[in-house]
Each structure stands twice: as structure tokens, then as C-alpha cells.
Protein backbone atom coordinates (compact mmCIF):
# COMPACT_ATOMS: atom_id res chain seq x y z
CA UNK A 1 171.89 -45.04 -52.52
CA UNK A 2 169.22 -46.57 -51.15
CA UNK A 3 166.52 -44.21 -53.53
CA UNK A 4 168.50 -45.36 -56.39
CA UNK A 5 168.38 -49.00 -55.80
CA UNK A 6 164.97 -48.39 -55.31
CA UNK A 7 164.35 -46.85 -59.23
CA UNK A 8 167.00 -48.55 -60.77
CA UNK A 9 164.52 -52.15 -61.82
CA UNK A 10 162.33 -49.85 -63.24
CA UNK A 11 164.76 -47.44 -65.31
CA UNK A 12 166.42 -50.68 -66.64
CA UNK A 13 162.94 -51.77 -67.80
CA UNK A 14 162.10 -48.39 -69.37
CA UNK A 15 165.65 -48.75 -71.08
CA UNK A 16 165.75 -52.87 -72.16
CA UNK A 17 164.11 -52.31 -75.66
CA UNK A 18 166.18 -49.68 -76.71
CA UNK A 19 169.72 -51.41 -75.04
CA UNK A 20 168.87 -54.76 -76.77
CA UNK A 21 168.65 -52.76 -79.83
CA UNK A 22 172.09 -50.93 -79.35
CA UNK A 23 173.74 -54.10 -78.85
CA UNK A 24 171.91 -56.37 -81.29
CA UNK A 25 174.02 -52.96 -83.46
CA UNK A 26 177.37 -53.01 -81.27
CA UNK A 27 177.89 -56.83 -82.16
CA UNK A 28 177.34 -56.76 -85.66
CA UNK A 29 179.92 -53.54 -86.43
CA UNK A 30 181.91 -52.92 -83.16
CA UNK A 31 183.97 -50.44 -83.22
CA UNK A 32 187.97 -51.04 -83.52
CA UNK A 33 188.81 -49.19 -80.65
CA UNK A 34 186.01 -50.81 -77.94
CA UNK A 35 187.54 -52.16 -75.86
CA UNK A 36 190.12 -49.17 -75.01
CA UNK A 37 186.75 -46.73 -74.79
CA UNK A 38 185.40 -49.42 -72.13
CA UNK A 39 188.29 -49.22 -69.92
CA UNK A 40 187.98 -44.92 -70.00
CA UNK A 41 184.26 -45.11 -69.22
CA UNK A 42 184.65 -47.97 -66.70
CA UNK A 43 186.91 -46.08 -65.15
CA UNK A 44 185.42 -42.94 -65.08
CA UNK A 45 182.29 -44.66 -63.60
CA UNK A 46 184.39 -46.15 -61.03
CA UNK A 47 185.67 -42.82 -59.75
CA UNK A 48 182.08 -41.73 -58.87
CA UNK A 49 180.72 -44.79 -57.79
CA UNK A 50 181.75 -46.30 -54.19
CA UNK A 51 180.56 -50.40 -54.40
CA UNK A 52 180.86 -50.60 -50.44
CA UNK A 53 177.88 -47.87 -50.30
CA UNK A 54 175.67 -50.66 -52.79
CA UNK A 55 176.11 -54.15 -52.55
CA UNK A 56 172.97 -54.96 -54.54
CA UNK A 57 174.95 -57.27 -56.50
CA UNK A 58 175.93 -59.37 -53.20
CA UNK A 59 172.82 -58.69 -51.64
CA UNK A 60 170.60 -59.69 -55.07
CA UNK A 61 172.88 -62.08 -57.16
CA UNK A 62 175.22 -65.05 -55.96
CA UNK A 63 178.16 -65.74 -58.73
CA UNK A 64 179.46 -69.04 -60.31
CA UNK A 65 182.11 -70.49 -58.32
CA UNK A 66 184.77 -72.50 -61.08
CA UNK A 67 186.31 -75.44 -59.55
CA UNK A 68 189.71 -72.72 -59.24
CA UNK A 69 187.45 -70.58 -56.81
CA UNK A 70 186.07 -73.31 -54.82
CA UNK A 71 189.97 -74.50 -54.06
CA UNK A 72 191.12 -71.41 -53.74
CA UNK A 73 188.31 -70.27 -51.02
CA UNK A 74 188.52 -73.81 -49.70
CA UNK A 75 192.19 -73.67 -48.80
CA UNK A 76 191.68 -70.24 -47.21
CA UNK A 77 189.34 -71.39 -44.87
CA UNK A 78 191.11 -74.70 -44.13
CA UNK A 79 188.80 -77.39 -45.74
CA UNK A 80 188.51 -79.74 -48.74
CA UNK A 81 186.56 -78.65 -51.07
CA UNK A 82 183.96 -81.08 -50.97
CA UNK A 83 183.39 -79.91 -47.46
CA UNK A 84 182.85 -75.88 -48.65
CA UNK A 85 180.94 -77.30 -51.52
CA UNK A 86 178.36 -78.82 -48.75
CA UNK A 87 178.86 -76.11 -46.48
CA UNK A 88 177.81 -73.13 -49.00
CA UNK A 89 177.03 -74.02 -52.43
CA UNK A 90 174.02 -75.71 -54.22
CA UNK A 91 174.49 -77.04 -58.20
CA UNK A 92 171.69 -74.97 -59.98
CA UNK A 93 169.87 -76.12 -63.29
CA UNK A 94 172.87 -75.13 -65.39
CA UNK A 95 174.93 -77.40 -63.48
CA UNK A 96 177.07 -75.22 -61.97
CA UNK A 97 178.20 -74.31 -58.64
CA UNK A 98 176.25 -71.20 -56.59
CA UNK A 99 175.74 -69.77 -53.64
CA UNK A 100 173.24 -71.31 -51.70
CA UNK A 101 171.47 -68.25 -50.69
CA UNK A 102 171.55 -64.54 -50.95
CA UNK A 103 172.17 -62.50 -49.81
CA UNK A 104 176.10 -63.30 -50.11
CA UNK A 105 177.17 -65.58 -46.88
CA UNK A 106 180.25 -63.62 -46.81
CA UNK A 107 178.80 -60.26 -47.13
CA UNK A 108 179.04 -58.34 -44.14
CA UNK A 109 176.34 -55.28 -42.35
CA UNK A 110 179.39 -52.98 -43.74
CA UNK A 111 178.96 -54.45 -46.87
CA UNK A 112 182.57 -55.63 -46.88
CA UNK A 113 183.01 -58.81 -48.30
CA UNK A 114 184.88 -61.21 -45.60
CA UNK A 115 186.69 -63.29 -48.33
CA UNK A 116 187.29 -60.40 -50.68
CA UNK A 117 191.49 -61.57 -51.37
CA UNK A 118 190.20 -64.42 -52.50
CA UNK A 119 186.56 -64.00 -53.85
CA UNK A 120 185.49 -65.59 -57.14
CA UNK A 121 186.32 -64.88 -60.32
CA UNK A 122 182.79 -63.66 -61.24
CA UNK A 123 183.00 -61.09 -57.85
CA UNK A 124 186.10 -59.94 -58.85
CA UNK A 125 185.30 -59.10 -63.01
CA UNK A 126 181.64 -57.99 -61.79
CA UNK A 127 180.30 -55.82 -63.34
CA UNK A 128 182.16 -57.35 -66.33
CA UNK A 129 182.15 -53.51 -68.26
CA UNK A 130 185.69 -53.42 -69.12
CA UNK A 131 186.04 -56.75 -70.46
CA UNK A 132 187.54 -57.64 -73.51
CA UNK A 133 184.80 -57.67 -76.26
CA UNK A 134 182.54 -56.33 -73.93
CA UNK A 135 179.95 -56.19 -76.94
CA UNK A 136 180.38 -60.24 -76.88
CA UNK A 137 178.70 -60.50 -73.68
CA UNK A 138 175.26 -58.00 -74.45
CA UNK A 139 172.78 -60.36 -72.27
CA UNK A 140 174.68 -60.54 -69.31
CA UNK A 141 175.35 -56.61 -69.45
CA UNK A 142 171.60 -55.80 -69.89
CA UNK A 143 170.95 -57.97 -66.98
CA UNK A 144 173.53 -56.09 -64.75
CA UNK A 145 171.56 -52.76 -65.29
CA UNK A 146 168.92 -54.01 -63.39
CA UNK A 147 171.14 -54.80 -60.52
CA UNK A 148 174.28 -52.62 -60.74
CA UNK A 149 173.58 -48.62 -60.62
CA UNK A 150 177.29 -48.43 -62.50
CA UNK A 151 176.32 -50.73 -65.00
CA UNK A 152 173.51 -48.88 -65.62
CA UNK A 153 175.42 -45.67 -66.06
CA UNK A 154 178.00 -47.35 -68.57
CA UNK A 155 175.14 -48.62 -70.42
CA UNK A 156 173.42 -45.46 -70.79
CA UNK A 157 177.27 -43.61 -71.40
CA UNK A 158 178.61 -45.87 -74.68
CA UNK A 159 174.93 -44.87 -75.97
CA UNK A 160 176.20 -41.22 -75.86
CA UNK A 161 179.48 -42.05 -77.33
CA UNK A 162 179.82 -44.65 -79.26
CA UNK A 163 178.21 -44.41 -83.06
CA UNK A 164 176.21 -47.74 -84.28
């Protein structure tokens, strides 16, 4: 895993042009039957690919907590959230709620997450490729290639099979 974290930046940069192009395609004529062919490759991908042997998204990236997440996480470990807010989170320059560093606080050396029953809603739908309108969300899917080896490999699959 390690060697493919390693080449993965760089294959994502040898593959941006021609991804921005697909999608700039898969936005303007998506096909009917998308978001159905998103859930078989996610899946598929998901078979192969083991997310406890990775991490690079918690180790990388920190997600948006919503104000949901932040009571939700709050209540689990027993404090207002004001007082998790302080204890973990910054507000970045979009005004929204982050992690205050990364790697992930609640990433463990096993790479298991410690608050994974109740992670945020960005954790959980990471790496957003079987999302509804998938093709809706382009930038933030050509961002995950850099970072997610399985995002990389759905990226490179719907090239194969889907027609734009």
C-alpha cells in the first residue's frame, strides 16, 4: 500500500487534464442510468480495496463537521458542543468547522477510527463515488484521486465504461 500511496499524487497529475475533460463531458450528457453504474463499480472497487490497510484520507484530509456531527460526536463523548468545538475543531476560511490537525485525532496506529459509529457525515460518504449524481460533484472527485487509491480506480473505470 504504502508504494501506491507513494505514486498515486503523481498518476492523478498525469491523469487531471484528461479527467477534467471527461467530466466537463459527463455533466453536460450524463447518462440515464449513472447513478445505478456507480453503485456496481463502487462496489466492485470496494471488494478489492481494504480502507483499514490506507488511511490516506484520515491521515491527509480532515472533513467538514455539520452542526448534526458536532452534536452527535459531542454527546458521545459526554460534552457540549461548544466544548468539542474548542477541544478539536478550528473554523477554516470557508467558515466551516474542521479538524484542527491531521492527521485525524481519532485515527488510530491500526488505522481504526476510534469514533467510527458516529463519525461525520463527510467520513462516512467518503469517497463520495456512489453518490447520487455523482457527475454533479466532478471537482471534489478529481481531488479524491489524488488522495484515495479507490477513487482513483473508479475514476480511471467509468472512463472504460461509460460513453461521453
Amino acid at each position: 500500500m504504502d508504494e501506491i500511496l507513494k505514486d498515486l499524487p503523481q498518476k492523478a497529475k498525469d491523469k487531471h487534464k484528461e479527467n477534467k475533460k471527461f467530466f466537463t463531458k459527463l455533466r453536460k450528457k450524463p447518462p440515464k442510468n449513472l447513478d445505478s453504474q456507480m453503485q456496481v463499480m463502487h462496489e466492485e472497487e470496494f471488494e478489492r480495496t481494504n480502507c483499514l490497510a490506507c488511511a490516506n484520507c484520515c491521515k491527509t484530509t480532515g472533513p467538514l463537521f455539520t452542526n448534526k456531527d458536532i452534536e452527535r460526536i459531542a454527546k458521545h463523548f459526554r460534552q457540549k458542543p461548544s466544548q468539542f468545538i474548542e477541544t478539536y475543531l478550528r473554523v477554516d476560511e470557508d467558515n466551516d468547522h474542521v479538524l484542527q490537525q491531521v492527521p485525524c485525532t481519532f485515527l488510530g496506529a491500526d488505522n481504526y477510527c476510534s469514533i467510527y459509529d458516529v463519525r461525520p457525515k463527510a467520513c462516512r460518504e467518503y469517497p463520495h463515488t456512489d453518490r447520487k449524481d455523482f457527475h454533479k460533484i466532478s471537482s471534489i472527485n478529481i481531488k479524491n484521486t489524488f488522495i484515495c487509491p479507490a477513487a482513483y480506480n473508479i475514476v480511471e473505470e467509468m472512463k472504460k465504461r461509460i460513453k461521453v
